[in-house]
PDB file of N, CA and C in Angstrom:
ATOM      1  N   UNK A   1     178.502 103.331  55.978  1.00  0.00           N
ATOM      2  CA  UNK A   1     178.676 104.479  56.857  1.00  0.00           C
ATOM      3  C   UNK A   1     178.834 105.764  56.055  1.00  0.00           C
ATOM      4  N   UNK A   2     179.360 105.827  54.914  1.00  0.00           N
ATOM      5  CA  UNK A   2     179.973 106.753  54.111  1.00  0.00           C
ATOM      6  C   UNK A   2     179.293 106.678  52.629  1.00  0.00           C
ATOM      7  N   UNK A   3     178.528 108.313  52.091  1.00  0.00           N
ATOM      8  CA  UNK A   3     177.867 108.642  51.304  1.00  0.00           C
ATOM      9  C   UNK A   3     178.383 109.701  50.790  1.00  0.00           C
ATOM     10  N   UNK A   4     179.674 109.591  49.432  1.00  0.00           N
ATOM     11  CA  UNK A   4     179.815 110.684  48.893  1.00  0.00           C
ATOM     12  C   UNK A   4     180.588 111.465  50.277  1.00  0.00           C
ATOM     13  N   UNK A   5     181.449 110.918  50.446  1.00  0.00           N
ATOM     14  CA  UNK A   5     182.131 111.386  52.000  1.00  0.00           C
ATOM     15  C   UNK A   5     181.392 112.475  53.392  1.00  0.00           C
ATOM     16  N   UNK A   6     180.511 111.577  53.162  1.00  0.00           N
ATOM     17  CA  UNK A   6     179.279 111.659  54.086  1.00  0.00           C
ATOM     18  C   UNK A   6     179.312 110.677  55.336  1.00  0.00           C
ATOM     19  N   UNK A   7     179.186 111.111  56.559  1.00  0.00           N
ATOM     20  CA  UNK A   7     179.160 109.958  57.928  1.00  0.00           C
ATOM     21  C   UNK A   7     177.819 110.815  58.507  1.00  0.00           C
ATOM     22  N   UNK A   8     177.603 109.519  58.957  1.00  0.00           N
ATOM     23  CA  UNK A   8     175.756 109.390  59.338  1.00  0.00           C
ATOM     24  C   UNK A   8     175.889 110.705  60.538  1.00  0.00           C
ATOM     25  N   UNK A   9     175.286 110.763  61.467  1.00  0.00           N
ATOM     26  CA  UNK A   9     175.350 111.399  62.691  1.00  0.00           C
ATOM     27  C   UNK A   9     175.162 110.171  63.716  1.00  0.00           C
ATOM     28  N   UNK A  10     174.182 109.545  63.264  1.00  0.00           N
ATOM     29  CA  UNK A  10     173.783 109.033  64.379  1.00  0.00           C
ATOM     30  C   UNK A  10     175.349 107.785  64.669  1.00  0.00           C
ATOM     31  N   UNK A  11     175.661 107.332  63.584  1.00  0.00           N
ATOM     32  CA  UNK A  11     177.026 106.880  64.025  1.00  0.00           C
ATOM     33  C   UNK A  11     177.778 107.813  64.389  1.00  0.00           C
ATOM     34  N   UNK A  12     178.290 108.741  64.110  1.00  0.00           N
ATOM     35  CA  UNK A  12     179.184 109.637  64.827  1.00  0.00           C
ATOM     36  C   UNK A  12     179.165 109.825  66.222  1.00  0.00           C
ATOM     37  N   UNK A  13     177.699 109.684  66.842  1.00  0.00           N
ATOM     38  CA  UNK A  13     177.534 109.830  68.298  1.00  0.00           C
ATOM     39  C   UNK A  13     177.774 108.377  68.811  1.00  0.00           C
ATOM     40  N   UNK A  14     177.399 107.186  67.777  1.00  0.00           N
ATOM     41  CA  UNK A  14     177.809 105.925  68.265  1.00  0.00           C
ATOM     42  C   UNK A  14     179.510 105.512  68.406  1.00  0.00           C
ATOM     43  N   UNK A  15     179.931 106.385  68.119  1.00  0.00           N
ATOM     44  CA  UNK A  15     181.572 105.898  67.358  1.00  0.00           C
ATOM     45  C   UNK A  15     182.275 107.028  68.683  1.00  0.00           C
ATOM     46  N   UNK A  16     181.630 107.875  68.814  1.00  0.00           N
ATOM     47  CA  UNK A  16     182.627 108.818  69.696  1.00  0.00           C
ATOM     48  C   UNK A  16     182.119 109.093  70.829  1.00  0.00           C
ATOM     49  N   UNK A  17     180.829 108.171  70.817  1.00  0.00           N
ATOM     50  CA  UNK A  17     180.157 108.254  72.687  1.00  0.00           C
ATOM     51  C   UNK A  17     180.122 109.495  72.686  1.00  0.00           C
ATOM     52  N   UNK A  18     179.242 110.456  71.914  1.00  0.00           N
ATOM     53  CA  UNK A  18     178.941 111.761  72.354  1.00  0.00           C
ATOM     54  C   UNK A  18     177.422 112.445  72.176  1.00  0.00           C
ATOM     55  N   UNK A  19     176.982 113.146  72.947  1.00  0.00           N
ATOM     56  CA  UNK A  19     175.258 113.416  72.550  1.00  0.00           C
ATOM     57  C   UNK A  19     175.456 114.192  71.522  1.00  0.00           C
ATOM     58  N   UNK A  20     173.838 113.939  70.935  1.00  0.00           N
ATOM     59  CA  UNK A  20     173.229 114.816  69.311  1.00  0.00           C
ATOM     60  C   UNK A  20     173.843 116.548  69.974  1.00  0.00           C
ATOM     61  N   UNK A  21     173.770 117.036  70.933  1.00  0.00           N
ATOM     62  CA  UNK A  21     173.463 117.824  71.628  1.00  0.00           C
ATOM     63  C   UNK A  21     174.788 118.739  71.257  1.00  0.00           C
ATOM     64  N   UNK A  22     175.675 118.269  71.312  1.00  0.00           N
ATOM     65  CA  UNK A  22     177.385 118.662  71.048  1.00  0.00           C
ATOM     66  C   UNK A  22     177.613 118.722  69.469  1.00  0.00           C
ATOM     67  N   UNK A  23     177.429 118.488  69.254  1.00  0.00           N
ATOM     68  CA  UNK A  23     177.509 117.971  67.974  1.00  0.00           C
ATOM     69  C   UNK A  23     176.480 119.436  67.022  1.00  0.00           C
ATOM     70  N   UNK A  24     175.419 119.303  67.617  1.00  0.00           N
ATOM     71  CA  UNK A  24     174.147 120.362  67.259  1.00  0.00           C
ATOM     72  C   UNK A  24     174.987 121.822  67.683  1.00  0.00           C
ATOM     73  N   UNK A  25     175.142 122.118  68.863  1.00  0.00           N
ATOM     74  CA  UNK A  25     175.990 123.153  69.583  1.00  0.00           C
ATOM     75  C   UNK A  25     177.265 123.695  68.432  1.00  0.00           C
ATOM     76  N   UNK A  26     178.361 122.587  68.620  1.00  0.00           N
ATOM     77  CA  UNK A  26     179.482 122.788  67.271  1.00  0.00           C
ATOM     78  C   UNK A  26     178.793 123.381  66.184  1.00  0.00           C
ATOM     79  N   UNK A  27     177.751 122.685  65.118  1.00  0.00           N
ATOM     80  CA  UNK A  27     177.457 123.408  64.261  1.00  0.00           C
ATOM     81  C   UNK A  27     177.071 124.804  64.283  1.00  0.00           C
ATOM     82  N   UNK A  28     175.885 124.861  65.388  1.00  0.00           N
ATOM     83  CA  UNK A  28     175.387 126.171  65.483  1.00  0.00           C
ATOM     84  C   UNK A  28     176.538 127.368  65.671  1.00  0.00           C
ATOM     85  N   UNK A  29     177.492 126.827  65.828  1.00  0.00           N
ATOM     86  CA  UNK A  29     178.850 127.918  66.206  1.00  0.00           C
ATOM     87  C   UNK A  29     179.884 127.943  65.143  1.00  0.00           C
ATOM     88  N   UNK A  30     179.854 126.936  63.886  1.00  0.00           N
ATOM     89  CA  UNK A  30     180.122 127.062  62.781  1.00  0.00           C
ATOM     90  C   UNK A  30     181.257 126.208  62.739  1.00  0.00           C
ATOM     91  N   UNK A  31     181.733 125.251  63.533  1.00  0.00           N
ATOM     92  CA  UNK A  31     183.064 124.934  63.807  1.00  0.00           C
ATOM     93  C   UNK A  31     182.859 122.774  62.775  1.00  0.00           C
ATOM     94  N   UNK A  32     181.155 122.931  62.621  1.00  0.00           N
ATOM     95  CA  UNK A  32     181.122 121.590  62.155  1.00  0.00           C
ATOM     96  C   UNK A  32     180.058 121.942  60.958  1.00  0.00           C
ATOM     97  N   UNK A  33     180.003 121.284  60.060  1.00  0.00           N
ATOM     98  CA  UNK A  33     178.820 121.544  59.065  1.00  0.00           C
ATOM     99  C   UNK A  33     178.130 120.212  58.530  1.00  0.00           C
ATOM    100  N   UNK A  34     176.813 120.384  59.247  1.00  0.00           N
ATOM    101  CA  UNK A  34     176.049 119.066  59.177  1.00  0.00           C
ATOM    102  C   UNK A  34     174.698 119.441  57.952  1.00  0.00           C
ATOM    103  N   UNK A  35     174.970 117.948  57.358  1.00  0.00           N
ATOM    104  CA  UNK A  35     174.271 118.380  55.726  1.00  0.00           C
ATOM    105  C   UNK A  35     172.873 117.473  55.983  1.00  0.00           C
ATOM    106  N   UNK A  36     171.682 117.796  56.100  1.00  0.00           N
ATOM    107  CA  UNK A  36     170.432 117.260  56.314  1.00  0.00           C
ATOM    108  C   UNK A  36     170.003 116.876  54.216  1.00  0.00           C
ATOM    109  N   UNK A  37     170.147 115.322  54.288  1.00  0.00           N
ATOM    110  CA  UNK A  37     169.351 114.783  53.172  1.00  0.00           C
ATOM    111  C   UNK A  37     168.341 113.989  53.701  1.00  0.00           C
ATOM    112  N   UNK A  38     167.334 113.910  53.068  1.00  0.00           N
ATOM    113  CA  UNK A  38     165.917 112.779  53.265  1.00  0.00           C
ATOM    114  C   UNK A  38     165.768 111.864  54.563  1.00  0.00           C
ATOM    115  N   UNK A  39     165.590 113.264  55.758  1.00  0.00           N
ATOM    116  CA  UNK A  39     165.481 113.314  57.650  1.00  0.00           C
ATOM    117  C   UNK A  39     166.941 112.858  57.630  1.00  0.00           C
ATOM    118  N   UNK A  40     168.031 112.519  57.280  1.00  0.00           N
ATOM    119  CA  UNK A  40     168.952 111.831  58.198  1.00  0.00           C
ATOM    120  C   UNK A  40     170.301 113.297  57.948  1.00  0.00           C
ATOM    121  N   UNK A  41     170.805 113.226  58.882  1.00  0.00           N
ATOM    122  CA  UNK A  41     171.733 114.258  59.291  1.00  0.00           C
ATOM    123  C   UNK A  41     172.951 113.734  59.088  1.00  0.00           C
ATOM    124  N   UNK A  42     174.335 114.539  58.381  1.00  0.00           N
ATOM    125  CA  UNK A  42     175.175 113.970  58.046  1.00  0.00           C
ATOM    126  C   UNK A  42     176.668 115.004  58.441  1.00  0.00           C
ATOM    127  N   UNK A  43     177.763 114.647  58.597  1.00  0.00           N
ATOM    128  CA  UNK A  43     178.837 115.412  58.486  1.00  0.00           C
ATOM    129  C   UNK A  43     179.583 114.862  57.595  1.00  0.00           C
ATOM    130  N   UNK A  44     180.528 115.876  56.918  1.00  0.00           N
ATOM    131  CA  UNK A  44     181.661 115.859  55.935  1.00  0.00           C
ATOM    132  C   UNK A  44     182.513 115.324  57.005  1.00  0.00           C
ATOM    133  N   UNK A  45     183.219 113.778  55.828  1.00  0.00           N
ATOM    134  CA  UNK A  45     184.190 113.240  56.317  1.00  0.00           C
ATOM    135  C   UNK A  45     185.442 113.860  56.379  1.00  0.00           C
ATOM    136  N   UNK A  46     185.952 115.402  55.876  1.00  0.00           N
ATOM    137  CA  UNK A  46     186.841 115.925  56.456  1.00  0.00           C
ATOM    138  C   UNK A  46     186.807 116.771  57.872  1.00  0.00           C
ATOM    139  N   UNK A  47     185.474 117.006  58.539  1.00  0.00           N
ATOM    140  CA  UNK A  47     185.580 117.279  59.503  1.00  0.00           C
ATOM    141  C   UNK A  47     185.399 116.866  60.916  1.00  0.00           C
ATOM    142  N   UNK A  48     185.674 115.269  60.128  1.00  0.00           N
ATOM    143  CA  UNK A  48     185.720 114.446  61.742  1.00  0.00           C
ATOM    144  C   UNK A  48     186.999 114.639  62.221  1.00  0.00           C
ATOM    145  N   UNK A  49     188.085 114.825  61.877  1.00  0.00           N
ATOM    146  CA  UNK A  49     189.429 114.811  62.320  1.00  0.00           C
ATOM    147  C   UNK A  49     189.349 116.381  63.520  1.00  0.00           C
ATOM    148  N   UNK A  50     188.652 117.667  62.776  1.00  0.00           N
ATOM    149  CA  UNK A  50     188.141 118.822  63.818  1.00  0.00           C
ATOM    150  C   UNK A  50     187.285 118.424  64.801  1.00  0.00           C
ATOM    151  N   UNK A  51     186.177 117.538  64.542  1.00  0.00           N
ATOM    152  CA  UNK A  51     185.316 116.925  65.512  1.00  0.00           C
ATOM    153  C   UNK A  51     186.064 116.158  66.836  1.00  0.00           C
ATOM    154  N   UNK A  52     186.916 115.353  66.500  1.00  0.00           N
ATOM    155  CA  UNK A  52     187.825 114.987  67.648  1.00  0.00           C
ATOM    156  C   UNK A  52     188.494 115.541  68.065  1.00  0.00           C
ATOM    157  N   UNK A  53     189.299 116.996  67.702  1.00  0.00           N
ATOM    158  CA  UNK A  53     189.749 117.779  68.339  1.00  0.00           C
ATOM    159  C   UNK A  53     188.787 118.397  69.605  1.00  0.00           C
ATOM    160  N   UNK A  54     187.727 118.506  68.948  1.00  0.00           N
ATOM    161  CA  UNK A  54     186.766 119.969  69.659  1.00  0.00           C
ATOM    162  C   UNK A  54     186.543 118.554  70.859  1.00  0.00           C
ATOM    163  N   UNK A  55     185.947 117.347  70.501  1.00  0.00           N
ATOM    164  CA  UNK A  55     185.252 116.605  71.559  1.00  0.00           C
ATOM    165  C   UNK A  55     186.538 116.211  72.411  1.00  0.00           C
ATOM    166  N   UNK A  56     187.904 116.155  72.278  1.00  0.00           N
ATOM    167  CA  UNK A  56     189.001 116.036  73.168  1.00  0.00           C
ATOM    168  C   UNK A  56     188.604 116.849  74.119  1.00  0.00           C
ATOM    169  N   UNK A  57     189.019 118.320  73.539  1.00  0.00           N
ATOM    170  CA  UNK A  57     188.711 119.521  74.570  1.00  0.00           C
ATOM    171  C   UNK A  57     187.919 119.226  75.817  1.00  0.00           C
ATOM    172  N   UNK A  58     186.424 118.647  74.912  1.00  0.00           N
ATOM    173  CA  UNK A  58     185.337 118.256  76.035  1.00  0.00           C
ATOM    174  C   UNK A  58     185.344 117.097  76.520  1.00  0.00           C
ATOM    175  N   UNK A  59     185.889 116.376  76.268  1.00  0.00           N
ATOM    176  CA  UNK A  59     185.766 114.675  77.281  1.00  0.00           C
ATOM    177  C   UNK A  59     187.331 114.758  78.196  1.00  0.00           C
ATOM    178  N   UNK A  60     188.060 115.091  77.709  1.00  0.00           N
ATOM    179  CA  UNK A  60     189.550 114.900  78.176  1.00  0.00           C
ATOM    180  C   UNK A  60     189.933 116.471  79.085  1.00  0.00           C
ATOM    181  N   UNK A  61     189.643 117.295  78.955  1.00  0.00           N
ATOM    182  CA  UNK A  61     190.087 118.962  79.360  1.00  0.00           C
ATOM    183  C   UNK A  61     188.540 118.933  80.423  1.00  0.00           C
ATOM    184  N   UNK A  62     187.474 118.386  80.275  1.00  0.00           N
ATOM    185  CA  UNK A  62     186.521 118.986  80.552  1.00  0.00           C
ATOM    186  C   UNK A  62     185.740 120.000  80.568  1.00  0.00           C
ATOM    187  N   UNK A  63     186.165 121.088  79.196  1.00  0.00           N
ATOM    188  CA  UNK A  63     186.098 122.215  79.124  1.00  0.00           C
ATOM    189  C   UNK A  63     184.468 122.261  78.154  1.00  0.00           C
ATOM    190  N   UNK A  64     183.727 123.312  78.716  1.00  0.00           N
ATOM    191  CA  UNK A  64     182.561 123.423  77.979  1.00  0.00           C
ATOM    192  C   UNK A  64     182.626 123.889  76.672  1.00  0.00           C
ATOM    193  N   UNK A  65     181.222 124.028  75.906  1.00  0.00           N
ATOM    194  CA  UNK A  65     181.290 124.642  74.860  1.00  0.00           C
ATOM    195  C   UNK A  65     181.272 126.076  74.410  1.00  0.00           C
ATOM    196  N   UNK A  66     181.340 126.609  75.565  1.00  0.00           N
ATOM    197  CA  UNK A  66     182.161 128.278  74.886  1.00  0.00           C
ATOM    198  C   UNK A  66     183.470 128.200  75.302  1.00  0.00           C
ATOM    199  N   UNK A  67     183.951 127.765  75.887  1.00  0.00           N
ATOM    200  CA  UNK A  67     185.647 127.393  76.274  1.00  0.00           C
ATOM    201  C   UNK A  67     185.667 126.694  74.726  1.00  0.00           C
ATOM    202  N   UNK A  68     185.391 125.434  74.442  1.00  0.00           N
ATOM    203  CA  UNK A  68     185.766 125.077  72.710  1.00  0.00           C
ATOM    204  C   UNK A  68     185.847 125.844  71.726  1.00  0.00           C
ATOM    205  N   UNK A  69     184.619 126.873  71.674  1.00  0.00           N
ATOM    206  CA  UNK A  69     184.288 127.662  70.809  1.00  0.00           C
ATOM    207  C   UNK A  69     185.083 128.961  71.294  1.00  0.00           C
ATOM    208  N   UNK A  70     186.184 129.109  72.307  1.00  0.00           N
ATOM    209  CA  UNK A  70     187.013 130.161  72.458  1.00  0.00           C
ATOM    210  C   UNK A  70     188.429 129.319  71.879  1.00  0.00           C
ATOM    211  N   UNK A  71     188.701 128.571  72.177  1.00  0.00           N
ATOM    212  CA  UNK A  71     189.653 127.566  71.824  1.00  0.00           C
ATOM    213  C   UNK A  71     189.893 127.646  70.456  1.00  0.00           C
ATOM    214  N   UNK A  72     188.747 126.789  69.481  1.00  0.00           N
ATOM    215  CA  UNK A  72     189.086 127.011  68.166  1.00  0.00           C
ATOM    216  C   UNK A  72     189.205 128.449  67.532  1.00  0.00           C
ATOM    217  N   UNK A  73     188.204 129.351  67.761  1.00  0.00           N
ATOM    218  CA  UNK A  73     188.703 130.823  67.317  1.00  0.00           C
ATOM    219  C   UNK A  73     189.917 131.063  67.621  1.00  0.00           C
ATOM    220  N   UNK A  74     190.981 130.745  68.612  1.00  0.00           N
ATOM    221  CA  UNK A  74     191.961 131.146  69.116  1.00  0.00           C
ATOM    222  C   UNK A  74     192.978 130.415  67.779  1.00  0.00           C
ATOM    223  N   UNK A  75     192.683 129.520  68.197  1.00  0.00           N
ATOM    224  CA  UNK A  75     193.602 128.073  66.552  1.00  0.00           C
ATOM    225  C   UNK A  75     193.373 128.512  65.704  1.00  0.00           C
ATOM    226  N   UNK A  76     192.302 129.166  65.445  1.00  0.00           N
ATOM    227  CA  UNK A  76     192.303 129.149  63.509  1.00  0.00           C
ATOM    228  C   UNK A  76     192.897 130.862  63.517  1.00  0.00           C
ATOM    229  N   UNK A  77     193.001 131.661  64.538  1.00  0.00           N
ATOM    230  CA  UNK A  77     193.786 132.912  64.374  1.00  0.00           C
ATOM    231  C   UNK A  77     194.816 132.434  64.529  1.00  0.00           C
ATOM    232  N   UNK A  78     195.661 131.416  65.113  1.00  0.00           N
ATOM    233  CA  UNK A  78     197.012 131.375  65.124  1.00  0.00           C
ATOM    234  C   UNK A  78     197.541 130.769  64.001  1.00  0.00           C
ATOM    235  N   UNK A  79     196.701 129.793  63.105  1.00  0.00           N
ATOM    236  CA  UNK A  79     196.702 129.382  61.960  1.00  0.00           C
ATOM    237  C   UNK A  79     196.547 130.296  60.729  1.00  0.00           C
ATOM    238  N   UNK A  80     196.001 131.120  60.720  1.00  0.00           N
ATOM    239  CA  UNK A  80     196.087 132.145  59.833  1.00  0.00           C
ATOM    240  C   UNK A  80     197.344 133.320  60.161  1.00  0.00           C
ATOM    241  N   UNK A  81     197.260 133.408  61.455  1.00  0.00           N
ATOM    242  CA  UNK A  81     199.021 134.252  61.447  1.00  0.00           C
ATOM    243  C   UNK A  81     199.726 133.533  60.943  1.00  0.00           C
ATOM    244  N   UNK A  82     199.935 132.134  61.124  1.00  0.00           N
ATOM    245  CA  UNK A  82     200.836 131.529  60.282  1.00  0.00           C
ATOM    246  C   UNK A  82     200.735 131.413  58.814  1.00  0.00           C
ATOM    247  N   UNK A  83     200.058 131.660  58.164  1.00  0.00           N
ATOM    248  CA  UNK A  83     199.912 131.601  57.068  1.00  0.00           C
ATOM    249  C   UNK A  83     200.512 132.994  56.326  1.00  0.00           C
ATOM    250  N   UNK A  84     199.825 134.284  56.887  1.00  0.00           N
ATOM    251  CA  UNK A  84     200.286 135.125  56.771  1.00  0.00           C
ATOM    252  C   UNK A  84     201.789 135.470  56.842  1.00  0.00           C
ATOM    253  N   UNK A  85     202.496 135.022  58.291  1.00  0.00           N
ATOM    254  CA  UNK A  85     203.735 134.833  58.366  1.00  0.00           C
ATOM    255  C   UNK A  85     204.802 134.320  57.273  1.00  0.00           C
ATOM    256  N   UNK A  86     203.875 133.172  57.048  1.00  0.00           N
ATOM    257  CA  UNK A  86     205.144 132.753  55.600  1.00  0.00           C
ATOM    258  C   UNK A  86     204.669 133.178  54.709  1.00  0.00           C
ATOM    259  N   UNK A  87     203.827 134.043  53.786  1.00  0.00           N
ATOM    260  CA  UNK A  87     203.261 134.484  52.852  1.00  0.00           C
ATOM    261  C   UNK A  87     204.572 135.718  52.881  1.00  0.00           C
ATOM    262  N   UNK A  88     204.440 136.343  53.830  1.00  0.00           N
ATOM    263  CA  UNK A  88     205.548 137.759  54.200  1.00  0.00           C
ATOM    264  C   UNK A  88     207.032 137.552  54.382  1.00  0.00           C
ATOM    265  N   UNK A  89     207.281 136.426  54.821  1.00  0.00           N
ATOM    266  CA  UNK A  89     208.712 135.556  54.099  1.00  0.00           C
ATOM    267  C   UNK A  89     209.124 134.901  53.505  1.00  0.00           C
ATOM    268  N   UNK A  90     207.807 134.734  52.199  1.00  0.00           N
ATOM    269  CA  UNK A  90     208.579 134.433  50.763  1.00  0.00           C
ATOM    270  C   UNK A  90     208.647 135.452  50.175  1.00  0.00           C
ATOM    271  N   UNK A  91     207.987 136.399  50.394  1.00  0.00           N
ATOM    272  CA  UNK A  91     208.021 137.924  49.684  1.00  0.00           C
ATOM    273  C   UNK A  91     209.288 138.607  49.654  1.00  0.00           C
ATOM    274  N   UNK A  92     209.767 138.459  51.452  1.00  0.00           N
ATOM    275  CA  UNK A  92     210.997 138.994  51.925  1.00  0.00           C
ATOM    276  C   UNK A  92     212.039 137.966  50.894  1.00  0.00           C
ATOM    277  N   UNK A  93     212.082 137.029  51.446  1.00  0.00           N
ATOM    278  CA  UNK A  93     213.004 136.126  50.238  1.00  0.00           C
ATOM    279  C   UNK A  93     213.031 136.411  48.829  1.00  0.00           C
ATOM    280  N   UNK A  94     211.969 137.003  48.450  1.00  0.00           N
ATOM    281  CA  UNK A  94     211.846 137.164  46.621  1.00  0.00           C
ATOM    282  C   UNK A  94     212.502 138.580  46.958  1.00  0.00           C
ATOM    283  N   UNK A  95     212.494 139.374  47.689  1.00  0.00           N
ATOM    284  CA  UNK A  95     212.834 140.970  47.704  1.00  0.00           C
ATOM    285  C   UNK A  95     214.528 140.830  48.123  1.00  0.00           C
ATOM    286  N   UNK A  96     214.804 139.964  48.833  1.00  0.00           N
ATOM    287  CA  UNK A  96     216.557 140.132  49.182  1.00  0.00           C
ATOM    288  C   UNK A  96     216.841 139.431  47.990  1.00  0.00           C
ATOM    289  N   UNK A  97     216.631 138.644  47.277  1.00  0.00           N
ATOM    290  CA  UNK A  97     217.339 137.872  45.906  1.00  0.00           C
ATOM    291  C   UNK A  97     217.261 138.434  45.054  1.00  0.00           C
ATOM    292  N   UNK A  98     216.475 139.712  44.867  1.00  0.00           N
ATOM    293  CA  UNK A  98     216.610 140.493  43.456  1.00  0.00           C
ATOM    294  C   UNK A  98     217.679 141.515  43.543  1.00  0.00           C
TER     295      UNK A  98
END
């Protein structure tokens, strides 16, 4: 199944009961990155764990794919405020201890 942490596609749609179609969509919106070697189509095995997020949304929420693709933009800004957030209170912490 796994090439250099590579998963097929066509298992991915076998494994998560989902069309080429979703999957094609996600990428085109940047949220999945599918690597084409010699015809067969592949995703990075770190972004199946995002892949089941986004396909929750859509099998479980019933929510389409610009609702997903509003969804994750929304997560990865709240994920980066957070990042930012504690970046600006270790600073504060290094600035009250001196």
């Amino acid at each position: 199944m796994k090439t250099n942490n590579l998963v097929r596609i066509d298992q991915v749609i076998t494994h998560y009961h989902v069309d080429a179609s979703f999957i094609q969509s996600l990428s085109e919106l940047g949220h999945v990155a599918l690597i084409v070697e010699r015809d067969e189509s592949y995703i990075l095995e770190e972004h199946l764990k995002s892949l089941e997020s986004l396909l929750s949304f859509h099998t479980d929420l019933e929510i389409n794919i610009e609702g997903i693709d509003a969804i994750a933009h929304l997560l990865k800004k709240i994920e980066d405020l957070q990042t930012e957030l504690l970046a600006a209170k270790n600073k504060l912490r290094v600035y009250v201890n001196n």
